[in-house]
PDB file of N, CA and C in Angstrom:
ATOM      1  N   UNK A   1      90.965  88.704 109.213  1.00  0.00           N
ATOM      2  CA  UNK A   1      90.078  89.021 110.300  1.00  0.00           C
ATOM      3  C   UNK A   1      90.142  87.944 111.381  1.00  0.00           C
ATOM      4  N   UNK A   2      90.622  86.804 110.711  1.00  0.00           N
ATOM      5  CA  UNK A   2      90.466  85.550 112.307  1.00  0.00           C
ATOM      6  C   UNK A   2      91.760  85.916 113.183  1.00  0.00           C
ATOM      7  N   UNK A   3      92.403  86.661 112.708  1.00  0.00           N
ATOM      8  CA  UNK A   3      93.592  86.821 113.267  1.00  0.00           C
ATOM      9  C   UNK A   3      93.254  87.653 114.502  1.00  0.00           C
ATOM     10  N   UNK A   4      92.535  88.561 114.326  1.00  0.00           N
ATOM     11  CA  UNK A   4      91.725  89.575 115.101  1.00  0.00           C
ATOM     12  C   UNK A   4      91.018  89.010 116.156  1.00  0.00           C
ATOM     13  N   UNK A   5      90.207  88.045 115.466  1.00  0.00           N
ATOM     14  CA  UNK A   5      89.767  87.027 116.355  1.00  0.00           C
ATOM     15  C   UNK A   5      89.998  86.726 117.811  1.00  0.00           C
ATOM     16  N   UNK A   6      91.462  85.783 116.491  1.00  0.00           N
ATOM     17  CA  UNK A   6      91.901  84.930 117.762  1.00  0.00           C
ATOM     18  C   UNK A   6      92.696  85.464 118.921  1.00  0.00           C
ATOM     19  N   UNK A   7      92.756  87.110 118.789  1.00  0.00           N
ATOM     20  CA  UNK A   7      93.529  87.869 119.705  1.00  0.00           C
ATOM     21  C   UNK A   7      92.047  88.050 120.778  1.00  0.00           C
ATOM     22  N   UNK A   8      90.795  88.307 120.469  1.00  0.00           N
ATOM     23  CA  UNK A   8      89.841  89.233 121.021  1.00  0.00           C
ATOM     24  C   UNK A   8      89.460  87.661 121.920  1.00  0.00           C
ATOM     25  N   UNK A   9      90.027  86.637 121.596  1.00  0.00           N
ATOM     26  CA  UNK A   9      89.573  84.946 121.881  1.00  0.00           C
ATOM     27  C   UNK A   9      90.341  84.821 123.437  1.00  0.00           C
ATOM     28  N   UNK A  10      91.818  85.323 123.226  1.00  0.00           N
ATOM     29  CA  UNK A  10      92.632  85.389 123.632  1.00  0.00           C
ATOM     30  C   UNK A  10      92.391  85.896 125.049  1.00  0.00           C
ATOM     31  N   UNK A  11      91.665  87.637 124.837  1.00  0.00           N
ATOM     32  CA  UNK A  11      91.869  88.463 125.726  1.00  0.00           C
ATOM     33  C   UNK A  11      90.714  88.337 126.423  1.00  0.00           C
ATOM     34  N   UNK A  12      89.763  87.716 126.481  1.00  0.00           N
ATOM     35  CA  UNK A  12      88.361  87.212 126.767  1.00  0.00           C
ATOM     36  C   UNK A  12      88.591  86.022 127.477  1.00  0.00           C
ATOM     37  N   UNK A  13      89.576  85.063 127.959  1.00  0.00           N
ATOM     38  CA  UNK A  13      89.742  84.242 128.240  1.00  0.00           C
ATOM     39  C   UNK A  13      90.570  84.479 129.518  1.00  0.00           C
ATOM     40  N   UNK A  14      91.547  85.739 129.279  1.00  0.00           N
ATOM     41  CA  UNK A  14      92.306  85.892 130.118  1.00  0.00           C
ATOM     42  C   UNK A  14      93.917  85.359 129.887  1.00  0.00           C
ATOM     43  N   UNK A  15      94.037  84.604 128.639  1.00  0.00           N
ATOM     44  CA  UNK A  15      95.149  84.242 128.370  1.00  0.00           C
ATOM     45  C   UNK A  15      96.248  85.358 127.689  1.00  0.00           C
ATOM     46  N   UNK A  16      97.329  85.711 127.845  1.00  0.00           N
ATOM     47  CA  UNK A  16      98.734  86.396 127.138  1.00  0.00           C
ATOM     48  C   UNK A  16      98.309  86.234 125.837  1.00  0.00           C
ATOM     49  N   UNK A  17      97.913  87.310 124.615  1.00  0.00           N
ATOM     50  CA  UNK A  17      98.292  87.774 123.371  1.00  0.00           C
ATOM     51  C   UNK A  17      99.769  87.318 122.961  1.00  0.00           C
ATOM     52  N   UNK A  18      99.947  86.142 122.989  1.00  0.00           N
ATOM     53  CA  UNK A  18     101.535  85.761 122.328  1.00  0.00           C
ATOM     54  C   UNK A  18     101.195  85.382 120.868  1.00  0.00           C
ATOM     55  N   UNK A  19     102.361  85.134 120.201  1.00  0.00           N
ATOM     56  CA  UNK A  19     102.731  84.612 118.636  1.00  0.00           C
ATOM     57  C   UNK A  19     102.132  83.461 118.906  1.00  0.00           C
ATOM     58  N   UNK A  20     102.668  82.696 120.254  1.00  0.00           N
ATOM     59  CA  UNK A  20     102.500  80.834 120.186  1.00  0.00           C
ATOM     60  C   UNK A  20     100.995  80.832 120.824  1.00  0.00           C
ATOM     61  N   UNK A  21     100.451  81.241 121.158  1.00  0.00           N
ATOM     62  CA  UNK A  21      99.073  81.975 121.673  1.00  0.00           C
ATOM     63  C   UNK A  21      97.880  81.496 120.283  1.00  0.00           C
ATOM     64  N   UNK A  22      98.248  83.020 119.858  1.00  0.00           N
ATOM     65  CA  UNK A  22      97.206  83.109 118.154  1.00  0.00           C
ATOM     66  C   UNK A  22      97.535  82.232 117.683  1.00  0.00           C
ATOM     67  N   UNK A  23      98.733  81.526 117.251  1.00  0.00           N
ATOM     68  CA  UNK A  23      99.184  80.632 116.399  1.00  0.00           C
ATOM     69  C   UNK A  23      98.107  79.209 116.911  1.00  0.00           C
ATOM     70  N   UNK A  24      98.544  78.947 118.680  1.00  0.00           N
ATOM     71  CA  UNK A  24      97.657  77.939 118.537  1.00  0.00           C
ATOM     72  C   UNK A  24      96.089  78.335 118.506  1.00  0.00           C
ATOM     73  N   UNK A  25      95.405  79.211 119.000  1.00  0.00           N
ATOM     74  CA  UNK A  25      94.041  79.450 118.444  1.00  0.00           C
ATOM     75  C   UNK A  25      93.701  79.252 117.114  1.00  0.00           C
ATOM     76  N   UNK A  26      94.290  80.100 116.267  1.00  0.00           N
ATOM     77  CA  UNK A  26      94.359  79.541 114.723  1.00  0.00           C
ATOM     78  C   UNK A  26      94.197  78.688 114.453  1.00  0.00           C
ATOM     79  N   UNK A  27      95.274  77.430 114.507  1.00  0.00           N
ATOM     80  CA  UNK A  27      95.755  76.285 113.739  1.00  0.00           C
ATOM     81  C   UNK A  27      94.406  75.375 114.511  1.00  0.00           C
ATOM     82  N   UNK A  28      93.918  75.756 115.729  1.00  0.00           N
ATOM     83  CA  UNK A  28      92.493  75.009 116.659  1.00  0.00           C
ATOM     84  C   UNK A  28      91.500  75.025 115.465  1.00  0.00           C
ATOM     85  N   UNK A  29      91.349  75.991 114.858  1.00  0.00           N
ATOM     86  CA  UNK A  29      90.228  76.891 114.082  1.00  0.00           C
ATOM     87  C   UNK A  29      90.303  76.377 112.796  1.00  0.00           C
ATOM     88  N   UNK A  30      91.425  75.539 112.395  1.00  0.00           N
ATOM     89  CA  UNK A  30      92.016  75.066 111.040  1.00  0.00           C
ATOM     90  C   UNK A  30      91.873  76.269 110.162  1.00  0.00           C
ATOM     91  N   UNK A  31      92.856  76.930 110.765  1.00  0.00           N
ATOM     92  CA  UNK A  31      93.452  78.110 109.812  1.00  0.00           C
ATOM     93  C   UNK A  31      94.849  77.755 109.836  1.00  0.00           C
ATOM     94  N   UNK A  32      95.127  78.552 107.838  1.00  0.00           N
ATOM     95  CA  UNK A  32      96.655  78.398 107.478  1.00  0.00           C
ATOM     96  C   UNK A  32      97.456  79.610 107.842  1.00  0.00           C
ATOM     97  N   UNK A  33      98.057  79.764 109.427  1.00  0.00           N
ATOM     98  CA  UNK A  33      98.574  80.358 109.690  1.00  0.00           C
ATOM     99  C   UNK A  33      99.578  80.929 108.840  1.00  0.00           C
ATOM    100  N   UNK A  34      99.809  82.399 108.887  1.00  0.00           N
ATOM    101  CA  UNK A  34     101.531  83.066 108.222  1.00  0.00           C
ATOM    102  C   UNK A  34     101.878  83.264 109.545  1.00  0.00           C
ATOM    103  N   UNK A  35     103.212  82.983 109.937  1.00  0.00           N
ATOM    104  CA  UNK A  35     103.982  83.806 110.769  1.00  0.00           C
ATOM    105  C   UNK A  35     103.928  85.343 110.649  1.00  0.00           C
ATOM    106  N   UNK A  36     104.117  86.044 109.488  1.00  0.00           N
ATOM    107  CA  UNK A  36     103.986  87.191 109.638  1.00  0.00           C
ATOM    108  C   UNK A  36     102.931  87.504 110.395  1.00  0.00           C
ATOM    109  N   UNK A  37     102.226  87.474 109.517  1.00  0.00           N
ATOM    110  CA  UNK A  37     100.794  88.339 110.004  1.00  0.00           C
ATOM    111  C   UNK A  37     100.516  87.987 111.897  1.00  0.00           C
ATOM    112  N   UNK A  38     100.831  86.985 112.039  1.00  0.00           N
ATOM    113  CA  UNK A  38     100.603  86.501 113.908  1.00  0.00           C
ATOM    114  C   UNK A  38     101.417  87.668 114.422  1.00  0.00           C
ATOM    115  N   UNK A  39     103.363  87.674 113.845  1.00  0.00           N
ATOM    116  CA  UNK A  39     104.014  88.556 114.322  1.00  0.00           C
ATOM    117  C   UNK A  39     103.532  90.474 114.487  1.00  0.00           C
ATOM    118  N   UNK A  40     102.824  90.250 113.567  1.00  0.00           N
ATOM    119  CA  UNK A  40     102.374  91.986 113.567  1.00  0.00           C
ATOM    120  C   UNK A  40     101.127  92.251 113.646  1.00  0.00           C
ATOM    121  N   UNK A  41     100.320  91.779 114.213  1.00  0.00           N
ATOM    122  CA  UNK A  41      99.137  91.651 115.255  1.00  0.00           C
ATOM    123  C   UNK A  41     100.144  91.633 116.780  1.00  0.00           C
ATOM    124  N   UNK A  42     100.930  90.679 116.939  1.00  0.00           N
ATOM    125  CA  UNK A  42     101.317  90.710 118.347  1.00  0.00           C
ATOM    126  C   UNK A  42     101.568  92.036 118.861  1.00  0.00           C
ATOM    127  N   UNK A  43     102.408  92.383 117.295  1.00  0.00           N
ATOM    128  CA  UNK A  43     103.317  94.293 117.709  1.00  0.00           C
ATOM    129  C   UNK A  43     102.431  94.969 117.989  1.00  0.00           C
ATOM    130  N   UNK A  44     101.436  95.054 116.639  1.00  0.00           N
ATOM    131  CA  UNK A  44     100.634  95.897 117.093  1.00  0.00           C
ATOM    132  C   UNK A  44      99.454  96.191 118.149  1.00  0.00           C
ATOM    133  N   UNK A  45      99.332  94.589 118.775  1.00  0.00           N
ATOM    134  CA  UNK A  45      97.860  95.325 120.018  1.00  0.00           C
ATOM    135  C   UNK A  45      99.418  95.074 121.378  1.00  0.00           C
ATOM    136  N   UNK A  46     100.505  95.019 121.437  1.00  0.00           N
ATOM    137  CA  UNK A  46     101.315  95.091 122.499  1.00  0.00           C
ATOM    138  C   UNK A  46     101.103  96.284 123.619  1.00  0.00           C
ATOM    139  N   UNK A  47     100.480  96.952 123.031  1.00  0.00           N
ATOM    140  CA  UNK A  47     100.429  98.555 124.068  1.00  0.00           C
ATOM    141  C   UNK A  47      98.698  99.040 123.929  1.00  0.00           C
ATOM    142  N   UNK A  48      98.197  98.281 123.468  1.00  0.00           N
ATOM    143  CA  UNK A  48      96.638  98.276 123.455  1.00  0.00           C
ATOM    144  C   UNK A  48      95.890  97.855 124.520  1.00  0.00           C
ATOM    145  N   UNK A  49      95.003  98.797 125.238  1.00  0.00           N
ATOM    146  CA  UNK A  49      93.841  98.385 126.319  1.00  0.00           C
ATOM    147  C   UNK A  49      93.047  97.878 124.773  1.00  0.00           C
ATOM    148  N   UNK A  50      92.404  96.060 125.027  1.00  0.00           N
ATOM    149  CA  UNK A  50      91.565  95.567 124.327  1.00  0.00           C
ATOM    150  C   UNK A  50      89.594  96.084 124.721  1.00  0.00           C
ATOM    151  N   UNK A  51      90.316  95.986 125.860  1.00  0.00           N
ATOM    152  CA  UNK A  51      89.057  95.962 126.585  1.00  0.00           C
ATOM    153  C   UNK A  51      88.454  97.423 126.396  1.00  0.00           C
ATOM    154  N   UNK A  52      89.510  98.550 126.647  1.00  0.00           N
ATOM    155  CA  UNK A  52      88.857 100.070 126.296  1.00  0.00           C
ATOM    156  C   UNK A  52      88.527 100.414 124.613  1.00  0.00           C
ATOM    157  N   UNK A  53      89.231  99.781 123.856  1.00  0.00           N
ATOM    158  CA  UNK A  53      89.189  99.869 122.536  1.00  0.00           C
ATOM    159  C   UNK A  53      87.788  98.950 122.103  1.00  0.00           C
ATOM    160  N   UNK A  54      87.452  97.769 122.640  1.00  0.00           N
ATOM    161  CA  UNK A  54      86.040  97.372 122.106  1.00  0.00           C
ATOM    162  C   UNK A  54      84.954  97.968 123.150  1.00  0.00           C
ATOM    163  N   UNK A  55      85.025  98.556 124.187  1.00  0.00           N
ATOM    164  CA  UNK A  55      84.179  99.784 124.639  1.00  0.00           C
ATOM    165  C   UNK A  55      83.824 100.763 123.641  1.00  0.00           C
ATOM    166  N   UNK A  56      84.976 101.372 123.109  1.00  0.00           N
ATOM    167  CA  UNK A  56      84.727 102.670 122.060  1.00  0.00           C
ATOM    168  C   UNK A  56      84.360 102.313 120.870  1.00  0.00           C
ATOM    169  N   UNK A  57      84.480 101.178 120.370  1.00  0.00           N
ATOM    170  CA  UNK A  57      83.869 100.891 119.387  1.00  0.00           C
ATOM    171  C   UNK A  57      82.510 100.283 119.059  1.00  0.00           C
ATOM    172  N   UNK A  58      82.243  99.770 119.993  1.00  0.00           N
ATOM    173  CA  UNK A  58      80.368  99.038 120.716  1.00  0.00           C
ATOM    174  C   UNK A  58      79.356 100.792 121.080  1.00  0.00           C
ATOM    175  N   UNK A  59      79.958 101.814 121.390  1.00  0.00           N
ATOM    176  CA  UNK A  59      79.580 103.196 122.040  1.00  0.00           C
ATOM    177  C   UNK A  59      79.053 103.805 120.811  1.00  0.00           C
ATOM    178  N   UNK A  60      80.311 103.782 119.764  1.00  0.00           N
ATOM    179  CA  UNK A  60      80.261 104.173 117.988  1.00  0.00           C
ATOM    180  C   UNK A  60      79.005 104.235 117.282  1.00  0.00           C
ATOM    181  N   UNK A  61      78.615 102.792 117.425  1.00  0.00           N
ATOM    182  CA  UNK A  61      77.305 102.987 116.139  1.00  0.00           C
ATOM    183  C   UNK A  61      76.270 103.556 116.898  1.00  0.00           C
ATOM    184  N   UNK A  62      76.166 103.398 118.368  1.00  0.00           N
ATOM    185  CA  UNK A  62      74.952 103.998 119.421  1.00  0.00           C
ATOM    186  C   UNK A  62      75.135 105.340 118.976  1.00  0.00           C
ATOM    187  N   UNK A  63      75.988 106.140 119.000  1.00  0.00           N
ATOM    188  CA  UNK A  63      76.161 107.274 118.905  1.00  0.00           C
ATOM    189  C   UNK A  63      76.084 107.939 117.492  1.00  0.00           C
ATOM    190  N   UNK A  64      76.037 107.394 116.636  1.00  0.00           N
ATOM    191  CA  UNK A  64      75.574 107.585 115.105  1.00  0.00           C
ATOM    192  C   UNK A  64      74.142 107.505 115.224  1.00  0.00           C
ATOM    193  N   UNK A  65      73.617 106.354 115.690  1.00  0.00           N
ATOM    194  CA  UNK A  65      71.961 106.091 115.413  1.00  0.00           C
ATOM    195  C   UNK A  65      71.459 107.556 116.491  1.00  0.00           C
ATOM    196  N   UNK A  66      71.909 107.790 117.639  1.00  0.00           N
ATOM    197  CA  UNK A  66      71.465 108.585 118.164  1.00  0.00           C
ATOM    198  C   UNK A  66      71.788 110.190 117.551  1.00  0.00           C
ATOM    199  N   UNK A  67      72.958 110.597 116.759  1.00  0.00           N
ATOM    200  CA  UNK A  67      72.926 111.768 116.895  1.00  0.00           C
ATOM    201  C   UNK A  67      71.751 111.874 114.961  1.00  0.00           C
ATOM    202  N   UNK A  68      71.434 110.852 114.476  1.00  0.00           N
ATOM    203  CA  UNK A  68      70.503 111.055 113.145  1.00  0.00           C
ATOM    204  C   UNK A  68      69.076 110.655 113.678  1.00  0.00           C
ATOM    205  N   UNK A  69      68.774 110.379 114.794  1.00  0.00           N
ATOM    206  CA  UNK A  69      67.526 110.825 115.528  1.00  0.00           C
ATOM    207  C   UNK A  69      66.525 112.115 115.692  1.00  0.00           C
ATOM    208  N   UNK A  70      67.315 113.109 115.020  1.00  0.00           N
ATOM    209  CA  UNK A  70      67.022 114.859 115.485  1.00  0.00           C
ATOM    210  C   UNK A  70      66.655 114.772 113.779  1.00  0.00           C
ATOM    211  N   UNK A  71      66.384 114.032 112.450  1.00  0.00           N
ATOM    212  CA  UNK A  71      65.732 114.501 111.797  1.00  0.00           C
ATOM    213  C   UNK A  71      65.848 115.017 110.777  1.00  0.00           C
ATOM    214  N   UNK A  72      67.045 116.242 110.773  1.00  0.00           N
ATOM    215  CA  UNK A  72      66.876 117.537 110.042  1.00  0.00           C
ATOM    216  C   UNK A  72      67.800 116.801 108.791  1.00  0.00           C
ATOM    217  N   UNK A  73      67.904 117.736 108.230  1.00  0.00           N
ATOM    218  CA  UNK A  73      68.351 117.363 106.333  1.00  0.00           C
ATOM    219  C   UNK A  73      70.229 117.155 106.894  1.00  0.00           C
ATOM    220  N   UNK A  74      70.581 118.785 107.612  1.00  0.00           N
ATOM    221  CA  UNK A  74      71.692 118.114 107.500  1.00  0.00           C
ATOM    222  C   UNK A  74      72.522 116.936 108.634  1.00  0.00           C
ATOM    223  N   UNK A  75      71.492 116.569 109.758  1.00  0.00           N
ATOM    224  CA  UNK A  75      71.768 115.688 109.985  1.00  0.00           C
ATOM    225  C   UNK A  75      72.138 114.507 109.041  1.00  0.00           C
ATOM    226  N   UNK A  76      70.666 114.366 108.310  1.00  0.00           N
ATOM    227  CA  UNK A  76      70.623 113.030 107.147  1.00  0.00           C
ATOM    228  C   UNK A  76      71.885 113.195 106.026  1.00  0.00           C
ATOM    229  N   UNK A  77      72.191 114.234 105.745  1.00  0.00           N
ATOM    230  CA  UNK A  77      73.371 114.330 104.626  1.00  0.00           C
ATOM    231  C   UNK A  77      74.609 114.029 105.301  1.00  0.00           C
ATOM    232  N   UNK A  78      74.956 114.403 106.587  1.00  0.00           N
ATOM    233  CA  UNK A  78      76.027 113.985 107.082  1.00  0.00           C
ATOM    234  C   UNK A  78      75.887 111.719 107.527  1.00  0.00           C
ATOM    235  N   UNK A  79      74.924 111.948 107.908  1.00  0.00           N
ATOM    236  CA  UNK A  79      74.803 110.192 107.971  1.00  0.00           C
ATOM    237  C   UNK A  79      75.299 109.478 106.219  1.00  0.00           C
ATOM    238  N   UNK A  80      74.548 110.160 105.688  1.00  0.00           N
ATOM    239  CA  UNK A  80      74.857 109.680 104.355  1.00  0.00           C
ATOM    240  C   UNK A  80      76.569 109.857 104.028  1.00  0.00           C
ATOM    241  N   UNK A  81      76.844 110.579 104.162  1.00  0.00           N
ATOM    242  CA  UNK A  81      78.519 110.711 103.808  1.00  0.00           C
ATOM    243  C   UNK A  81      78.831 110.267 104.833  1.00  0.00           C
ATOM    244  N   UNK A  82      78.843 110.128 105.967  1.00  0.00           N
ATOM    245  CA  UNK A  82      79.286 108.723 107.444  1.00  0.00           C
ATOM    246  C   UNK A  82      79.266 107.310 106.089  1.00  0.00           C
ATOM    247  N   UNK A  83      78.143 107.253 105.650  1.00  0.00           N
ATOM    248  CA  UNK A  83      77.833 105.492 105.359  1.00  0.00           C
ATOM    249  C   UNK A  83      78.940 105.577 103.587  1.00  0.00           C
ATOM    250  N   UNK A  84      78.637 106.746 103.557  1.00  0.00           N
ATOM    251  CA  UNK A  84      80.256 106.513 102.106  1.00  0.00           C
ATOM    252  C   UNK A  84      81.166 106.436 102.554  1.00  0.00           C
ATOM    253  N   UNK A  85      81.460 107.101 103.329  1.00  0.00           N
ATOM    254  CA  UNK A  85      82.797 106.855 103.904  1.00  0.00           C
ATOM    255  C   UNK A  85      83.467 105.760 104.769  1.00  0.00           C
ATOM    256  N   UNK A  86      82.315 104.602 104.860  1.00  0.00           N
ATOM    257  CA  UNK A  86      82.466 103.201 105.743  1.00  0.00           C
ATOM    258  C   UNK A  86      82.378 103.045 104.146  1.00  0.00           C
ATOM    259  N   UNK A  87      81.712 103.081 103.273  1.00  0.00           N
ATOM    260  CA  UNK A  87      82.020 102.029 101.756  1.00  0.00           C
ATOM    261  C   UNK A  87      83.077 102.055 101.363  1.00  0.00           C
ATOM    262  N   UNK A  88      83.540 103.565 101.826  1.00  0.00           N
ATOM    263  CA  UNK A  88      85.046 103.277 100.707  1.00  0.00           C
ATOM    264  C   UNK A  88      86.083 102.536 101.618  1.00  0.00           C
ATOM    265  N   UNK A  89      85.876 102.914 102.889  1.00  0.00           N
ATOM    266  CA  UNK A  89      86.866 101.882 103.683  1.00  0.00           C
ATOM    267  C   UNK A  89      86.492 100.254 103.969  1.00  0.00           C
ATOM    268  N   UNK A  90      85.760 100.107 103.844  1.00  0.00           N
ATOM    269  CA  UNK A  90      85.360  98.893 103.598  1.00  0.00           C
ATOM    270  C   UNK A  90      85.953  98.449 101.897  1.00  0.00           C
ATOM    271  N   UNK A  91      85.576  98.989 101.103  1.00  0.00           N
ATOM    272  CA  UNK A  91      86.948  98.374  99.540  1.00  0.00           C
ATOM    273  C   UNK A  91      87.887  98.704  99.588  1.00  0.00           C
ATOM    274  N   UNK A  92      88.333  99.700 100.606  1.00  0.00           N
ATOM    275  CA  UNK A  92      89.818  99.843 100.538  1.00  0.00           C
ATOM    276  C   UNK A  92      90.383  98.533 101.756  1.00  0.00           C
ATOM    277  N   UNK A  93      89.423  97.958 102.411  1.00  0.00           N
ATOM    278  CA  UNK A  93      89.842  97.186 103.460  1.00  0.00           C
ATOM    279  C   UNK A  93      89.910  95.610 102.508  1.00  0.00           C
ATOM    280  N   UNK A  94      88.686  95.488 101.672  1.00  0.00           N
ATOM    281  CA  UNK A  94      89.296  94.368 100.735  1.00  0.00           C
ATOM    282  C   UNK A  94      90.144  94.571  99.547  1.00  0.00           C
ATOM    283  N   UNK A  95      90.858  95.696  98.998  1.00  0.00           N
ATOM    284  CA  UNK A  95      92.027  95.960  98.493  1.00  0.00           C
ATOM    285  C   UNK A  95      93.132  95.891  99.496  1.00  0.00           C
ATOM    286  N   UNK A  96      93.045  96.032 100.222  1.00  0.00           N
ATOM    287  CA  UNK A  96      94.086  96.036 101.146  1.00  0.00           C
ATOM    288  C   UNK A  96      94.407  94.148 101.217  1.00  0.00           C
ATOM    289  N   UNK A  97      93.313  93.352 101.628  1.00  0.00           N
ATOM    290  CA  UNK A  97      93.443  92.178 101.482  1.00  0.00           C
ATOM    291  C   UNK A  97      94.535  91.494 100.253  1.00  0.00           C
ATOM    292  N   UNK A  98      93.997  91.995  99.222  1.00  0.00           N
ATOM    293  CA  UNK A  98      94.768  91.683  98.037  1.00  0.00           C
ATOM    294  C   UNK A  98      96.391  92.330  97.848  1.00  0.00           C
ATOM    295  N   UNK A  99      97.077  92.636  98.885  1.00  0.00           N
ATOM    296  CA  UNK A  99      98.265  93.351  98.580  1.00  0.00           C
ATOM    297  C   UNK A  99      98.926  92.475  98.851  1.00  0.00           C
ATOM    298  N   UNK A 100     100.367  92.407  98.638  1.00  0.00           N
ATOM    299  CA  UNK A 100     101.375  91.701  98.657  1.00  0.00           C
ATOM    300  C   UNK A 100     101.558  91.550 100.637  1.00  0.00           C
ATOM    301  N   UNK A 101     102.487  89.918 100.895  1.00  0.00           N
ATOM    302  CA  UNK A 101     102.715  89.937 101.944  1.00  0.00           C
ATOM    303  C   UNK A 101     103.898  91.043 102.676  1.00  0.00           C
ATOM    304  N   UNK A 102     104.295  91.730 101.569  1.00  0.00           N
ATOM    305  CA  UNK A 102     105.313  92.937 102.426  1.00  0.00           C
ATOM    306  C   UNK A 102     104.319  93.450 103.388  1.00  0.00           C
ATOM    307  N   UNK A 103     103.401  94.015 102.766  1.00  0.00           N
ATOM    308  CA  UNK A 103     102.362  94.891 103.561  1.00  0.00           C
ATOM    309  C   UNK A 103     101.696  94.596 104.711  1.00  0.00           C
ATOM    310  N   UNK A 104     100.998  92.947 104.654  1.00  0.00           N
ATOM    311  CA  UNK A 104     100.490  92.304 106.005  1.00  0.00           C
ATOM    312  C   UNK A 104     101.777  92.295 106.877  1.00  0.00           C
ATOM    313  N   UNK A 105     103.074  92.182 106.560  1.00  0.00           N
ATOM    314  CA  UNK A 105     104.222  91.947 107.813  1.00  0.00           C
ATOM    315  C   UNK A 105     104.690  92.892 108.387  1.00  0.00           C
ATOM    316  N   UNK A 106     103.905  94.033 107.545  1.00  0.00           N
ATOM    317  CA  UNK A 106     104.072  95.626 108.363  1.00  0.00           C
ATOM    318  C   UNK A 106     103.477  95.761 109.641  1.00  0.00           C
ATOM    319  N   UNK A 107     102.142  95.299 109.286  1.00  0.00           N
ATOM    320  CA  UNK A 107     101.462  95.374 110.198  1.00  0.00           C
ATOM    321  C   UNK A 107     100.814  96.852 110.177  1.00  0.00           C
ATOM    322  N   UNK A 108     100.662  97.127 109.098  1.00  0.00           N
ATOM    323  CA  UNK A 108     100.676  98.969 109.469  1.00  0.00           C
ATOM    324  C   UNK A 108      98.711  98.609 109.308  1.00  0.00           C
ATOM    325  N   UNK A 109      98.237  99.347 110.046  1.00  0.00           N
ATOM    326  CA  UNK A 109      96.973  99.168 110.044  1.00  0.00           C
ATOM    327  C   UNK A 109      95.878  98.955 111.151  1.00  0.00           C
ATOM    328  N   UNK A 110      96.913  97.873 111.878  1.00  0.00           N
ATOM    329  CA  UNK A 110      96.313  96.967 112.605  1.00  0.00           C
ATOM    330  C   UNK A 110      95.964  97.751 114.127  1.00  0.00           C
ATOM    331  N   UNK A 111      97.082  98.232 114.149  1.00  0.00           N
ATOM    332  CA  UNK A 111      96.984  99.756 115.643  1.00  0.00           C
ATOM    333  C   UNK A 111      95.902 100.802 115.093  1.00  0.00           C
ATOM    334  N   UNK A 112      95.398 101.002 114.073  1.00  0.00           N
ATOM    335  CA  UNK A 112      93.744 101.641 114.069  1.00  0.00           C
ATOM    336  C   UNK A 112      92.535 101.085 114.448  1.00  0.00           C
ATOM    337  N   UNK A 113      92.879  99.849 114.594  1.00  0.00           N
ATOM    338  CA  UNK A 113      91.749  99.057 114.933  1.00  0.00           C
ATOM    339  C   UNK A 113      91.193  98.758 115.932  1.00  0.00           C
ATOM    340  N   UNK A 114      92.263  99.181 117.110  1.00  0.00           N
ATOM    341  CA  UNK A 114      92.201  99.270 118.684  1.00  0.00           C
ATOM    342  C   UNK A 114      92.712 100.110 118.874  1.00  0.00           C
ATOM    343  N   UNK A 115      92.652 101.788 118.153  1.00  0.00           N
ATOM    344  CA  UNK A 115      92.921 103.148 118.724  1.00  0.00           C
ATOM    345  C   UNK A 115      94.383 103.420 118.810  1.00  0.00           C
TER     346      UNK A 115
END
């Protein structure tokens, strides 16, 4: 997740999303950088509006709290399966943690996270 970070650090500042970029934000932060993982964060927000992607995601939970405002049962049953369905991705997001570094150098993932 600091990796994420140090990109959102990055783009808030106004500075270029580079490898030597995150790398030095990181290593600022006394984090044990991988090359991989810097390399496939770079790939993946390369074609990413940051700025429209944390719009749509700040809009998200407003729009949950607002549409379970109206009350009714199956509003509440659908909120309820909304909040299972953030649990299971949330343990599948710390299983995912635990996988081998093939997988972080994929990078496969990381382009859902900014659309």
């Amino acid at each position: 997740m600091e990796y994420v970070y140090a990109a959102l650090i990055l783009n808030e500042s106004g500075e270029e999303i580079s490898e030597d970029n995150v790398t030095a934000v990181l290593e600022a932060a006394g984090v044990d950088v991988e090359e991989s993982r810097v390399k496939a964060l770079v790939a993946a927000l390369e074609d990413v509006d940051i700025e429209e992607a944390v719009a749509t995601a700040a809009a998200a939970p407003a729009a949950a709290a607002a549409g379970g405002a109206g009350g009714s049962s199956a509003d509440d049953e659908d909120l309820e399966a909304a909040d299972d369905d953030e649990d299971e991705e949330e343990e599948a997001e710390a299983a995912d943690d635990d996988e081998d570094e093939d997988d972080d150098a994929s990078g496969e993932g990381l382009g859902e996270l900014f659309g």
